[in-house]
Protein backbone atom coordinates (compact mmCIF):
# COMPACT_ATOMS: atom_id res chain seq x y z
CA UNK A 1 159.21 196.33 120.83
CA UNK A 2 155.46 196.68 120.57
CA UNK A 3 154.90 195.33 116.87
CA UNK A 4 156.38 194.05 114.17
CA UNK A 5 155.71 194.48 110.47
CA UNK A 6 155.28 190.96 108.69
CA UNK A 7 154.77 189.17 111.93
CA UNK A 8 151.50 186.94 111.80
CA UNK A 9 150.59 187.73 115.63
CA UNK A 10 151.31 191.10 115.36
CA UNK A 11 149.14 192.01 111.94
CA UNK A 12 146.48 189.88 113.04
CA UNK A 13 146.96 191.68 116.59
CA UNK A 14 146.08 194.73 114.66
CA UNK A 15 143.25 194.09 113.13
CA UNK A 16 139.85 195.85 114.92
CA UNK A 17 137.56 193.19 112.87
CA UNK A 18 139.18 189.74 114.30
CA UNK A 19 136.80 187.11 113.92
CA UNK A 20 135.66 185.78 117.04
CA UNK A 21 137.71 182.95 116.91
CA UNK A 22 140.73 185.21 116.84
CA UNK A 23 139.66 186.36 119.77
CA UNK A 24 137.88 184.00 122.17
CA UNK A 25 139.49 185.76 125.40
CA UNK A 26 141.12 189.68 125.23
CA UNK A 27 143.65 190.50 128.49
CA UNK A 28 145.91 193.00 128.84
CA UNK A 29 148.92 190.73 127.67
CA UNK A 30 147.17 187.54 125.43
CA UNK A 31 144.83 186.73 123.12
CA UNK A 32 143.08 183.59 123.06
CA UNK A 33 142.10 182.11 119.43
CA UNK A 34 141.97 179.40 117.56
CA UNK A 35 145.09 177.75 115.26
CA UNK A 36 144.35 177.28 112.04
CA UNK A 37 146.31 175.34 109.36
CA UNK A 38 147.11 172.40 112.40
CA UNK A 39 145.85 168.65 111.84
CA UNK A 40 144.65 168.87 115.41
CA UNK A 41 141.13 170.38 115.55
CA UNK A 42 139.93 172.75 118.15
CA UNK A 43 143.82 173.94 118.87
CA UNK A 44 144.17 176.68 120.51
CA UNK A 45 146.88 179.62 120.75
CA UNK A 46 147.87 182.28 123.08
CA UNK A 47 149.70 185.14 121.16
CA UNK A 48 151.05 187.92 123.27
CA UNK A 49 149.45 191.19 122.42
CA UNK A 50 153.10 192.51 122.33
CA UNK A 51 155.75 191.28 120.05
CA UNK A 52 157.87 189.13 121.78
CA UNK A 53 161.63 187.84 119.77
CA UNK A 54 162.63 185.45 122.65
CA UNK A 55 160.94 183.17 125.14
CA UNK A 56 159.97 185.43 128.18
CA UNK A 57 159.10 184.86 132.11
CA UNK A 58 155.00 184.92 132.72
CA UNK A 59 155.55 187.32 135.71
CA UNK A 60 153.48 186.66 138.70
CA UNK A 61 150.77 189.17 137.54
CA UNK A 62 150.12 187.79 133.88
CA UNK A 63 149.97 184.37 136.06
CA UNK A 64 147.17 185.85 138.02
CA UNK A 65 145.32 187.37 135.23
CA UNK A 66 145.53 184.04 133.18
CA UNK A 67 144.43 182.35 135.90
CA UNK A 68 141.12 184.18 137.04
CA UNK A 69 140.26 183.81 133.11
CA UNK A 70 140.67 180.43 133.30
CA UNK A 71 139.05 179.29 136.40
CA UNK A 72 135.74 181.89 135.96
């Protein structure tokens, strides 16, 4: 299941003309961006650039590919 109709990640997922804040870091699996609507300021959120309907495992290779983002 790739997208779903009416699902905030997923239409903002689709947009080509995301602010940069909706898109502070691009992998193949996440986008980085900022919450909005929270009472905590500077939030951030990690949306999966699939549609996801239950909690998944972060297999060893989206580990990696977080991880090099993170630490470079």
């Amino acid at each position: 299941m790739d997208r779903v109709s009416g699902c905030l990640s997923c239409d903002r997922n689709e947009l080509t003309d995301r602010p940069v804040r909706e898109q502070i870091l691009v992998t193949e699996f996440w986008r980085l961006a900022h919450a909005f609507g929270t009472p905590i300021p500077g939030w951030l959120v990690l949306p999966p650039l699939r549609h996801r309907t239950v909690r998944v495992r972060i297999t060893q290779r989206i580990r990696t590919g977080l991880r090099s983002h993170a630490s470079g």
